[in-house]
N, C-alpha and C. Protein backbone atom coordinates (compact mmCIF):
# COMPACT_ATOMS: atom_id res chain seq x y z
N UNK A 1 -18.10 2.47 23.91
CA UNK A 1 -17.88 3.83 24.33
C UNK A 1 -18.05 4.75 23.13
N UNK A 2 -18.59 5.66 23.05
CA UNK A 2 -19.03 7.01 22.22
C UNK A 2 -18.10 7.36 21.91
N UNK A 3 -17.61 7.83 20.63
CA UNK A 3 -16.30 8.78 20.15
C UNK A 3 -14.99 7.88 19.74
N UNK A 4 -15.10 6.28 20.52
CA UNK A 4 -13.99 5.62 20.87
C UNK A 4 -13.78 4.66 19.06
N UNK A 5 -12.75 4.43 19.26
CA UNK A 5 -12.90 3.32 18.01
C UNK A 5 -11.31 2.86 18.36
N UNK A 6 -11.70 0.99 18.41
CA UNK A 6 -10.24 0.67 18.20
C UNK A 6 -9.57 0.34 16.88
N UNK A 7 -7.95 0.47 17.52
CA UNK A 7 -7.30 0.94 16.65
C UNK A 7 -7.55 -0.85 15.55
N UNK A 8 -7.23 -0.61 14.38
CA UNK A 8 -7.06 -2.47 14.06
C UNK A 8 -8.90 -3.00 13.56
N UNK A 9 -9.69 -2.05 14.20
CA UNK A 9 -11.06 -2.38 14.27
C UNK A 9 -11.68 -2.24 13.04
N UNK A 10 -13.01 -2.77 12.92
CA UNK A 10 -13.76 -2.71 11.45
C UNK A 10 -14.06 -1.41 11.52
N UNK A 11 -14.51 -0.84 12.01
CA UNK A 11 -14.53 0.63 11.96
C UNK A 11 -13.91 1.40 11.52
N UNK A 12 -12.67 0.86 12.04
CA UNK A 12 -11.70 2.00 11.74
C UNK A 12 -11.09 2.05 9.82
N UNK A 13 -11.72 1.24 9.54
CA UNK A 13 -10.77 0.19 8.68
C UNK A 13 -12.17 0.48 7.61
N UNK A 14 -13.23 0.86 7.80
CA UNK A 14 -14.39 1.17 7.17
C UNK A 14 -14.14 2.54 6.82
N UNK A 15 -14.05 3.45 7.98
CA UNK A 15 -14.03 4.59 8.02
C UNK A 15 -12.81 5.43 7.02
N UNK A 16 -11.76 4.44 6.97
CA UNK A 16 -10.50 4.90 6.07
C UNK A 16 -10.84 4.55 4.87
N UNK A 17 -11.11 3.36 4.47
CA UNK A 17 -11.64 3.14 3.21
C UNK A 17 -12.43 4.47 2.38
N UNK A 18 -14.01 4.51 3.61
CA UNK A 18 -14.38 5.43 2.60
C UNK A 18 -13.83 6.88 2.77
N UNK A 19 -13.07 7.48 3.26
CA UNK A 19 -12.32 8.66 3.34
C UNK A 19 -11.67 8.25 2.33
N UNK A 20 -11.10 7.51 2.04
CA UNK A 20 -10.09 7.45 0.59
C UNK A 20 -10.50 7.23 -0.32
N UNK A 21 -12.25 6.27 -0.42
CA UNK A 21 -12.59 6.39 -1.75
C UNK A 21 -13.20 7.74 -1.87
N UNK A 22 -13.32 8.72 -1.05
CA UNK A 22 -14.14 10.19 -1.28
C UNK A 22 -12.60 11.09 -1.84
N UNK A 23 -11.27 10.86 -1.46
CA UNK A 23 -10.82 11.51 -2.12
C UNK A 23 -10.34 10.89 -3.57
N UNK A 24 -10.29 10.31 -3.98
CA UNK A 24 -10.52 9.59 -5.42
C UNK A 24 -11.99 9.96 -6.08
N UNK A 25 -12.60 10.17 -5.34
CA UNK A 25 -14.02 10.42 -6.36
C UNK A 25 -13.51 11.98 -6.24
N UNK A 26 -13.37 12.66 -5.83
CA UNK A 26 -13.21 14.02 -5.41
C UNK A 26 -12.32 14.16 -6.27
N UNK A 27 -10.55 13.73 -6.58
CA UNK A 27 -10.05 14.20 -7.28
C UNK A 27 -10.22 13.90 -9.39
N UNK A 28 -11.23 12.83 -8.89
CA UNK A 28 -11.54 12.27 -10.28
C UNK A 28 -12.66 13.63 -10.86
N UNK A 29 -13.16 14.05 -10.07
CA UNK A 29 -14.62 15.13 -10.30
C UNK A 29 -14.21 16.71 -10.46
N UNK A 30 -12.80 16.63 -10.16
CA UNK A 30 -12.25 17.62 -10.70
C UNK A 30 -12.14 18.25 -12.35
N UNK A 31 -12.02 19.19 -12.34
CA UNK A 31 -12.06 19.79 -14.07
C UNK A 31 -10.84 19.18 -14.23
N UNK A 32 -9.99 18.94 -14.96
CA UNK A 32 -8.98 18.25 -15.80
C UNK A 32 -8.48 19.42 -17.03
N UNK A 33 -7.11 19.75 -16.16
CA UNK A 33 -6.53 20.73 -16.78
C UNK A 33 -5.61 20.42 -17.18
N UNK A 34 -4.68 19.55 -17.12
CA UNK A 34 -3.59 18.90 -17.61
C UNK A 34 -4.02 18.26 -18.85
N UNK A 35 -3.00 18.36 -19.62
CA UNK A 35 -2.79 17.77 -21.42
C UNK A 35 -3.26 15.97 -21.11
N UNK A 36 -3.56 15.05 -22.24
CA UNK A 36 -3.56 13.95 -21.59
C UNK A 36 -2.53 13.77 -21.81
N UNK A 37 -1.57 13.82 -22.33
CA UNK A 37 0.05 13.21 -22.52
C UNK A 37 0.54 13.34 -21.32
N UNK A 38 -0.06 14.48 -20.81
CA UNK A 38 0.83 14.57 -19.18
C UNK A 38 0.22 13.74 -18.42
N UNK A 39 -1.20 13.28 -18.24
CA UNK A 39 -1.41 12.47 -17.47
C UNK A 39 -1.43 11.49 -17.60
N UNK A 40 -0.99 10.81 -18.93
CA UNK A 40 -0.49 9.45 -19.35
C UNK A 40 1.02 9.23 -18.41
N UNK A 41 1.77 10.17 -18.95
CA UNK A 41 3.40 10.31 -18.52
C UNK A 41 3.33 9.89 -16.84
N UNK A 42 2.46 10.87 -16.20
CA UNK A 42 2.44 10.81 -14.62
C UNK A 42 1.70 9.17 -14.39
N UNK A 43 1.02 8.72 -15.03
CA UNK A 43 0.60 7.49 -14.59
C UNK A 43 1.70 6.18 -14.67
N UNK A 44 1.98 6.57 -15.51
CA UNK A 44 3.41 5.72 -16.05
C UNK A 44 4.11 5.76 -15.10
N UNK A 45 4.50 6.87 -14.69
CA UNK A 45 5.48 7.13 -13.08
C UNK A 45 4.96 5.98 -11.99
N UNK A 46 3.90 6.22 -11.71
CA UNK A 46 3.00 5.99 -10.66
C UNK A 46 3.23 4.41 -10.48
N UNK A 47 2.79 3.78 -11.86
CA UNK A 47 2.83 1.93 -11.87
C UNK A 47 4.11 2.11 -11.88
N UNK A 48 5.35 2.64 -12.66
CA UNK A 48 6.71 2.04 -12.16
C UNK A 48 7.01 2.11 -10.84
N UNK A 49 6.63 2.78 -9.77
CA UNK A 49 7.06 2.61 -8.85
C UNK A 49 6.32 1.91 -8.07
N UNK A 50 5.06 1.21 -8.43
CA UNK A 50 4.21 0.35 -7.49
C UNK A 50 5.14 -0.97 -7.78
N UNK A 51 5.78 -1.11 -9.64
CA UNK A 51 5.97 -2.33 -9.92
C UNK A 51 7.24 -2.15 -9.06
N UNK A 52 7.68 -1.56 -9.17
CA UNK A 52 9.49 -1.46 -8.54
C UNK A 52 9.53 -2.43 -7.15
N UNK A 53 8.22 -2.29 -6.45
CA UNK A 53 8.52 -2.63 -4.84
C UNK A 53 9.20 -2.21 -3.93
N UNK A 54 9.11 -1.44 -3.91
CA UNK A 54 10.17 -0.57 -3.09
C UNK A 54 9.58 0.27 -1.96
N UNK A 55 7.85 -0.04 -1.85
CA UNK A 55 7.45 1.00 -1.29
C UNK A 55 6.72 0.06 -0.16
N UNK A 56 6.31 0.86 0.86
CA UNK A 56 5.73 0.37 1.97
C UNK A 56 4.17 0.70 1.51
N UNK A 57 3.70 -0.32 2.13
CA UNK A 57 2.09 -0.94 2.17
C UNK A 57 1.37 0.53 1.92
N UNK A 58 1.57 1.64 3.39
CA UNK A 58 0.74 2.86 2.87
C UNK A 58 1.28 3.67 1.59
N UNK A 59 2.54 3.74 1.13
CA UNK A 59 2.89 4.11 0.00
C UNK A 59 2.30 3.96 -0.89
N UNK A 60 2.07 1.93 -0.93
CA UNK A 60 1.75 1.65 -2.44
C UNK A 60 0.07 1.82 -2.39
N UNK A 61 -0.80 1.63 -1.29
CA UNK A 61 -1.97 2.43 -1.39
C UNK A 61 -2.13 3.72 -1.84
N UNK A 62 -0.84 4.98 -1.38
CA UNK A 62 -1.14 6.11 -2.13
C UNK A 62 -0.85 6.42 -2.99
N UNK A 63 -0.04 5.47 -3.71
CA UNK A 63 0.40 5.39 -5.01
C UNK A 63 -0.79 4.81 -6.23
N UNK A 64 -1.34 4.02 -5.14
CA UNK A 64 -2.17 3.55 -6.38
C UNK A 64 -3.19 4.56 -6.09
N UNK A 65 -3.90 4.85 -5.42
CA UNK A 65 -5.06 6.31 -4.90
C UNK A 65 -4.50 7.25 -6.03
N UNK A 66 -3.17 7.65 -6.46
CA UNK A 66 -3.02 8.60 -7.50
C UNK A 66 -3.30 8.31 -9.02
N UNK A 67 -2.68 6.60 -8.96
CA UNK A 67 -3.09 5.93 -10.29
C UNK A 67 -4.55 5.66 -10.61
N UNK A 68 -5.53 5.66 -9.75
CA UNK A 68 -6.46 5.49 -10.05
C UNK A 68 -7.08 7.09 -10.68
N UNK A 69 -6.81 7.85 -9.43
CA UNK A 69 -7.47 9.11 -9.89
C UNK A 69 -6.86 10.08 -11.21
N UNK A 70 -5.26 9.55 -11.79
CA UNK A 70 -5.17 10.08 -13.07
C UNK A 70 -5.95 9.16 -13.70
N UNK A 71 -5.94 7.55 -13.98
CA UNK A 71 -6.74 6.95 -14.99
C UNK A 71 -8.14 7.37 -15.14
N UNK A 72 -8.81 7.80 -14.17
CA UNK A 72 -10.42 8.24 -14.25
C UNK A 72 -9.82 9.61 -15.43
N UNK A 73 -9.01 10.98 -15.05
CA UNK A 73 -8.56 11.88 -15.90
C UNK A 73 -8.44 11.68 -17.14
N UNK A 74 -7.72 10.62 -17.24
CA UNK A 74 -7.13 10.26 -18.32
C UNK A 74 -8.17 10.25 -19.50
N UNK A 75 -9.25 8.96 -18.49
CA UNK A 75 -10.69 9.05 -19.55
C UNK A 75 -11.51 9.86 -19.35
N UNK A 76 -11.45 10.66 -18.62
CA UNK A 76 -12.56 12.07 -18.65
C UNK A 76 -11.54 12.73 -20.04
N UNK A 77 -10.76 12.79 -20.18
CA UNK A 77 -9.96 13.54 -21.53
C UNK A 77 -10.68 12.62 -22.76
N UNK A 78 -9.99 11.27 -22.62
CA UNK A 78 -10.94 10.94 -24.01
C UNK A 78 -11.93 11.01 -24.07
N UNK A 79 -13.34 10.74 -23.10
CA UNK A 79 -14.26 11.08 -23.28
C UNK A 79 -14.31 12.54 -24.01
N UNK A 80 -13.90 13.59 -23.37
CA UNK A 80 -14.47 15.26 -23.59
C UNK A 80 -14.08 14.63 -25.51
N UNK A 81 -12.80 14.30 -25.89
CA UNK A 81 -12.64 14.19 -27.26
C UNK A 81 -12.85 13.65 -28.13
N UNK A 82 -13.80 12.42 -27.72
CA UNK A 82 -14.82 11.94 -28.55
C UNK A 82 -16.00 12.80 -29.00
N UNK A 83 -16.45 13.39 -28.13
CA UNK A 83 -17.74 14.06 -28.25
C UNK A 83 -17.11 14.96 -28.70
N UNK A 84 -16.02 15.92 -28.72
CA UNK A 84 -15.59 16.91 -29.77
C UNK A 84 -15.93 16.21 -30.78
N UNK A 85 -15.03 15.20 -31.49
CA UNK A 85 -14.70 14.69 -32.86
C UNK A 85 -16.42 14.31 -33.08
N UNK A 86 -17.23 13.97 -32.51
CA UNK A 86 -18.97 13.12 -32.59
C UNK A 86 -19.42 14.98 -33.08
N UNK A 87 -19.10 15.28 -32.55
CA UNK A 87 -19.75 17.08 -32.70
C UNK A 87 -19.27 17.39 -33.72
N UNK A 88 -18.22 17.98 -34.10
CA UNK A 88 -17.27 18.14 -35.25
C UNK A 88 -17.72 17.24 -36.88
N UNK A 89 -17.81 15.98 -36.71
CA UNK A 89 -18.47 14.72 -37.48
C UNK A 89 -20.26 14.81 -37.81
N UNK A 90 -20.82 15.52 -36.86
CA UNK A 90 -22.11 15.18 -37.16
C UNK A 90 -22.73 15.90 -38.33
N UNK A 91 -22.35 17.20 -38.94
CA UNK A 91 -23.15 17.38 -40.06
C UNK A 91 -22.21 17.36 -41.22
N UNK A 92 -20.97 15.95 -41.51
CA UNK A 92 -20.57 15.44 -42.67
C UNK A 92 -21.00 14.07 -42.14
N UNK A 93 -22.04 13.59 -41.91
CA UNK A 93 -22.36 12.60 -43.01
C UNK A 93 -22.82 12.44 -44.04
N UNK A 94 -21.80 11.75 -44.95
CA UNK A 94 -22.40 11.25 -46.13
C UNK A 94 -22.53 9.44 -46.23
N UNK A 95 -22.64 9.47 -47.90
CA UNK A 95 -22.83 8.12 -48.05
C UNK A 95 -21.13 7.87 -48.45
N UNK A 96 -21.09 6.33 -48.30
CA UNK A 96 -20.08 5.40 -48.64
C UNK A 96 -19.65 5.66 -50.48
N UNK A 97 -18.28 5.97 -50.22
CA UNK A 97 -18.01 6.44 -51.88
C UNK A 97 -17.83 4.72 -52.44
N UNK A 98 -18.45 4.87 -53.32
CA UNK A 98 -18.41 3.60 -54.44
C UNK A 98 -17.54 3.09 -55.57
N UNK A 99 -16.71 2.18 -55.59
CA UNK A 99 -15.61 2.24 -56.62
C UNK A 99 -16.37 1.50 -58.12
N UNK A 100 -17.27 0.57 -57.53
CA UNK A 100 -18.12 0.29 -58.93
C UNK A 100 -18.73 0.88 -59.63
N UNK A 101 -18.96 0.24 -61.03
CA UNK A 101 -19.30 1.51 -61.97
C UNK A 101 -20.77 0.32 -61.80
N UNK A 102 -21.95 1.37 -62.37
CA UNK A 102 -23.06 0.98 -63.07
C UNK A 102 -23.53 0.58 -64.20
């Protein structure tokens, strides 16, 4: 039947998947405005309470859906600050200072 999908079904169960991996790519593709310390701190939150057990099955799916999408943040931050420091670095190179004499 058209429109229909059962409940329990591969479909359905396809269809949620990728709705949830689109909001994880979605919130990962976001600009990143938070400090990384803060999104270290909030991730930290996130695994203690997956490790805790305390949470029900859809919980700990949206718990981890948040842990994933700060860890992508997290390294979109180090990334941006490598390439600062690679930018910043590129016109001091020199050579290796030498302690031997000639």
């Amino acid at each position: 039947m058209a429109g229909q999908v059962a409940v329990g079904g591969r479909d359905w169960k396809r269809s949620t998947l990728d709705a949830r991996r689109t909001r994880v790519a979605d919130a990962a593709a976001q600009p990143v405005s938070e400090k990384y310390e803060d999104i270290v701190a909030r991730l930290a939150r996130v695994v203690e309470r997956l490790e805790g057990g305390g949470l029900s099955l859809e919980e700990s799916i949206a718990a981890f859906e948040e842990g994933i999408g700060l860890a992508r943040a997290g390294a979109t931050k180090l990334e941006e600050a490598e390439r600062k420091v690679e930018v910043l670095l590129e016109g001091d190179r020199t050579a290796p200072f030498s302690t031997q004499e000639k």
